[in-house]
C-alpha atoms as a PDB file:
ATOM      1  CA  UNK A   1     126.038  78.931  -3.754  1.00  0.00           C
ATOM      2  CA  UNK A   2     127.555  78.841  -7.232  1.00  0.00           C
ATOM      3  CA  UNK A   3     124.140  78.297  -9.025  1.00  0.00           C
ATOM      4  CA  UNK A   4     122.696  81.021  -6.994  1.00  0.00           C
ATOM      5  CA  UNK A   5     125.261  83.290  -8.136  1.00  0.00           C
ATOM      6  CA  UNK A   6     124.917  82.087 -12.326  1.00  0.00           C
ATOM      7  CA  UNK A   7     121.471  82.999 -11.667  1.00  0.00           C
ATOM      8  CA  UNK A   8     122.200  86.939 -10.703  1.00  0.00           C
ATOM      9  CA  UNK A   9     123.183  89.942 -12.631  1.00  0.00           C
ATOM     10  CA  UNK A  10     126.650  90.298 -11.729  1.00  0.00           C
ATOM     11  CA  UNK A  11     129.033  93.190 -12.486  1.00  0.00           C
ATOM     12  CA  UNK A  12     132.527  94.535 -12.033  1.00  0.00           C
ATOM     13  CA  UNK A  13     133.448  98.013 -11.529  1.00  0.00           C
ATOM     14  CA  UNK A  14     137.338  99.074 -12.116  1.00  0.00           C
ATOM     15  CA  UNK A  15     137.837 102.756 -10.393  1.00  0.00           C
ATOM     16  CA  UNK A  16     140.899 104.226 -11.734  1.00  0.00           C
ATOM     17  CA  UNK A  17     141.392 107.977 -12.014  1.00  0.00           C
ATOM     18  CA  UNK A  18     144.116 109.857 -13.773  1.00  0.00           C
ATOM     19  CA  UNK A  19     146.357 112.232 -12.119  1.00  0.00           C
ATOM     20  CA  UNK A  20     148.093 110.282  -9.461  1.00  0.00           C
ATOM     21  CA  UNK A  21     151.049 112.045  -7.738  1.00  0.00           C
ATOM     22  CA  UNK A  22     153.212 109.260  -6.664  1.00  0.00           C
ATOM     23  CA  UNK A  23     153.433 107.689  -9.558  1.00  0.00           C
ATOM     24  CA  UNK A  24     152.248 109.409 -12.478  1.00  0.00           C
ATOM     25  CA  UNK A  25     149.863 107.241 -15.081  1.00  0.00           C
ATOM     26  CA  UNK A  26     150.446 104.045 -12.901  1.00  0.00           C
ATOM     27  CA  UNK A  27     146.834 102.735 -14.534  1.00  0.00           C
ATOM     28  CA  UNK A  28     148.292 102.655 -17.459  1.00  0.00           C
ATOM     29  CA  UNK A  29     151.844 101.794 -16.951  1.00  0.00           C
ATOM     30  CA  UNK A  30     152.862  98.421 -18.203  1.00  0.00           C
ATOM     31  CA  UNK A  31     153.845  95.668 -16.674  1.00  0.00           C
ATOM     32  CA  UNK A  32     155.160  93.111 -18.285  1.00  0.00           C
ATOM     33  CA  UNK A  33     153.896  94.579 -21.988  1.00  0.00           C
ATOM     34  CA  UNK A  34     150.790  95.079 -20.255  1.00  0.00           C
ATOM     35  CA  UNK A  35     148.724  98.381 -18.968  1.00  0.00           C
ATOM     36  CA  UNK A  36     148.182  97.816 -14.966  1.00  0.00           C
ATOM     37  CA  UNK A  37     144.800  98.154 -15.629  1.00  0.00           C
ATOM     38  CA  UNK A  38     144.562  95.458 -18.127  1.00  0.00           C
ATOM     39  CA  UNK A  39     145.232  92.787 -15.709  1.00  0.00           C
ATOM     40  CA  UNK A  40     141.450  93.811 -13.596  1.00  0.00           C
ATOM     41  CA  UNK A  41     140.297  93.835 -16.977  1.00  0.00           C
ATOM     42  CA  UNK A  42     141.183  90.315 -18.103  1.00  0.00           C
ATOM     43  CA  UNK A  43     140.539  88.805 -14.729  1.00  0.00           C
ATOM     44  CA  UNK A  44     136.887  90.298 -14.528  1.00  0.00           C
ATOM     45  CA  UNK A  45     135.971  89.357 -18.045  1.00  0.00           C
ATOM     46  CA  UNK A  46     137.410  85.081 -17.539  1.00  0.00           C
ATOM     47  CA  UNK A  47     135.485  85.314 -14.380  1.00  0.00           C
ATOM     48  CA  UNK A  48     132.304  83.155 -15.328  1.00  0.00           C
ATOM     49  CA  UNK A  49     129.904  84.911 -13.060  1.00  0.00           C
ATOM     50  CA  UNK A  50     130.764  88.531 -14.205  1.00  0.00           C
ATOM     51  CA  UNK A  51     128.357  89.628 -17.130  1.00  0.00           C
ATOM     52  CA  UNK A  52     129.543  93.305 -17.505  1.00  0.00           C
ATOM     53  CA  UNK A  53     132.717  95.113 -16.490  1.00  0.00           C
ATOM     54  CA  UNK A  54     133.115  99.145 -16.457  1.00  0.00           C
ATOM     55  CA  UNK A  55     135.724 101.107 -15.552  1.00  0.00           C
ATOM     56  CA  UNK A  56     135.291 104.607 -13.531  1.00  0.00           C
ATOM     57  CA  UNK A  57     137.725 107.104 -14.531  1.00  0.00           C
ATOM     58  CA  UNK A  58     138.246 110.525 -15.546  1.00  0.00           C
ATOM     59  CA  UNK A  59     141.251 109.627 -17.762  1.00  0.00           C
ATOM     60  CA  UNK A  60     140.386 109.484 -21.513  1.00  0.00           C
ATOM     61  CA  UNK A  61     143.887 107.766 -22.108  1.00  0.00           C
ATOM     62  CA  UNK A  62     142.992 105.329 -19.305  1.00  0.00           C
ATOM     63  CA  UNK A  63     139.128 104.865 -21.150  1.00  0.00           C
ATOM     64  CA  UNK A  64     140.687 104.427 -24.246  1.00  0.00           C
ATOM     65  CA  UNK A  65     142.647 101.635 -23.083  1.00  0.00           C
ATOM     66  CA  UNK A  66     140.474 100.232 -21.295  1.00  0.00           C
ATOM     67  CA  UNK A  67     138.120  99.252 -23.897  1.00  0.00           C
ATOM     68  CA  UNK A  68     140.659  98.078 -25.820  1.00  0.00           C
ATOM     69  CA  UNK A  69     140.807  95.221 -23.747  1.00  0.00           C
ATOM     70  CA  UNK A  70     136.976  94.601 -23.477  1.00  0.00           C
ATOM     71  CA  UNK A  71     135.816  97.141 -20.822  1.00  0.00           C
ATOM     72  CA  UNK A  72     133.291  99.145 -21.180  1.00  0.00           C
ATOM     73  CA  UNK A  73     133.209 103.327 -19.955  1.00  0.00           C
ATOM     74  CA  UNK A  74     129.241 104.161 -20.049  1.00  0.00           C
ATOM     75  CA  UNK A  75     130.205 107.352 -18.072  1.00  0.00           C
ATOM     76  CA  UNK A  76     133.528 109.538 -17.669  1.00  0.00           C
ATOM     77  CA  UNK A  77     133.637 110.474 -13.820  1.00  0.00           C
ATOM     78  CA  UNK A  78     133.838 114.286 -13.306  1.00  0.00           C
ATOM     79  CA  UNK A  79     136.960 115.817 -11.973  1.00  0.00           C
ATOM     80  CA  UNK A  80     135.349 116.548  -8.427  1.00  0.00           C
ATOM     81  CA  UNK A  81     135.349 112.886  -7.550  1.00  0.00           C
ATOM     82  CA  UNK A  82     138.715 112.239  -9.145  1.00  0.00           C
ATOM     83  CA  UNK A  83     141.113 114.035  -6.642  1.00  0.00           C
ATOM     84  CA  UNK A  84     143.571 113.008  -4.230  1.00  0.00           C
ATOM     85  CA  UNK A  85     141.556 113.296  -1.245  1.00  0.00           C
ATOM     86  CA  UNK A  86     138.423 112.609  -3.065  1.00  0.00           C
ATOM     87  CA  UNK A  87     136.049 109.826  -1.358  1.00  0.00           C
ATOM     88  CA  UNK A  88     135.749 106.863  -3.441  1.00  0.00           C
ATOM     89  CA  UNK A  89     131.903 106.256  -1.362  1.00  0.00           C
ATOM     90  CA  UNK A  90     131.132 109.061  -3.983  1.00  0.00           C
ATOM     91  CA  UNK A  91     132.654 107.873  -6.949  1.00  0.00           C
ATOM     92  CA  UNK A  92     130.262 104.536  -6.246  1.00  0.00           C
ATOM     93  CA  UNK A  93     127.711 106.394  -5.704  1.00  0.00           C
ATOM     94  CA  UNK A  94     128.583 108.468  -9.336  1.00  0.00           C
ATOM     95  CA  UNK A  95     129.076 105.155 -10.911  1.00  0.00           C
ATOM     96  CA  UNK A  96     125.906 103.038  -9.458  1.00  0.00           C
ATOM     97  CA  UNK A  97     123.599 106.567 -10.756  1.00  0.00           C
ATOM     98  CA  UNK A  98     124.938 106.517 -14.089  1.00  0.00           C
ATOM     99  CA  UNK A  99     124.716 103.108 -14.436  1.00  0.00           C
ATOM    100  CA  UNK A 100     121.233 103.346 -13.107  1.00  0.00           C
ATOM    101  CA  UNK A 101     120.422 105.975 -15.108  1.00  0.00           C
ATOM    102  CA  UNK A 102     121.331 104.037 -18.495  1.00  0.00           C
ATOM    103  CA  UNK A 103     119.187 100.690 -17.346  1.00  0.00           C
ATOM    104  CA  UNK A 104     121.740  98.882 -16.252  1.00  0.00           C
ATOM    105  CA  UNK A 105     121.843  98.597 -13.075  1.00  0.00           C
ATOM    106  CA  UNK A 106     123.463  94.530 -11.712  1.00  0.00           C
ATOM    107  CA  UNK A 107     121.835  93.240  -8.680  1.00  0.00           C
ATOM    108  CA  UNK A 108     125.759  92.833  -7.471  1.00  0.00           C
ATOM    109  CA  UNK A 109     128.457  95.178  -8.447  1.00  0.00           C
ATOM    110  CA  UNK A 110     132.096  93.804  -7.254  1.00  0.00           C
ATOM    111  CA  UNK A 111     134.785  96.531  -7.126  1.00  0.00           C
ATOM    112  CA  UNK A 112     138.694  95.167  -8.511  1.00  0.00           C
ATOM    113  CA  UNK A 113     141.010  97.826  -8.170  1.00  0.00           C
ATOM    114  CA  UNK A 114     143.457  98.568 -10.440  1.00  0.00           C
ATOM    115  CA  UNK A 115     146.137  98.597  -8.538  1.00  0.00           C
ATOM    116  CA  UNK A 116     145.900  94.575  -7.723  1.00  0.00           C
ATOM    117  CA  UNK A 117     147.074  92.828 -10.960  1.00  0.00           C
ATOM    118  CA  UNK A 118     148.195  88.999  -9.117  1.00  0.00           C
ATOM    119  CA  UNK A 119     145.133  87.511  -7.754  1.00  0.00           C
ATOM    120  CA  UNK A 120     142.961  85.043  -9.227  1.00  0.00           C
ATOM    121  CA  UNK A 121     139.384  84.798 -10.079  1.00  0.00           C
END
């Protein structure tokens, strides 16, 4: 199984929109001297099979950072899919067009949210 997966075009997709209610820039909060969101970040680009990892957001402070620590933002998401109550199906959907539309398109995409830093690759 682990040659199989070397073999494929692998990806990782971090969705993390700006606005949140409850706790107000929590993507970019740090944690231990660290933005939240650099801890996907760091995981995605150790893990050996990942080749590419984007991050979804609408948040230029939250793309800023994020390529900071190695991510890449191909696409900003537009505020309609950023919302509250918005559906994140969408926002994959907004994500796997733009990406298509820009040739680069993995044959797996693996979503780590944000809001996970302690798990392992």
């Amino acid at each position: 199984m682990k040659e199989k997966l070397k073999k494929k075009s692998i990806d990782a997709i971090i969705f993390a929109r700006g606005g949140s209610k409850g706790v107000p820039g929590k993507n970019i909060r740090e944690i231990s001297k660290k933005p939240l969101i650099a801890y996907s970040i760091e995981l995605a680009l150790d893990n050996k099979y990942i080749n590419e990892v984007y991050v979804s957001t609408n948040d230029y402070d939250i793309a800023k950072i994020s390529e900071s620590y190695g991510a890449k933002i191909p696409f900003m998401r537009p505020p309609e899919l950023s919302g509250d109550d918005s559906n994140e199906w969408l926002a994959w959907q907004h994500a796997l067009r733009s990406l298509n539309d820009l040739n680069k398109m993995p044959e797996i995409m693996v979503s780590l949210p944000a809001t996970s830093p302690l798990r392992s690759s």
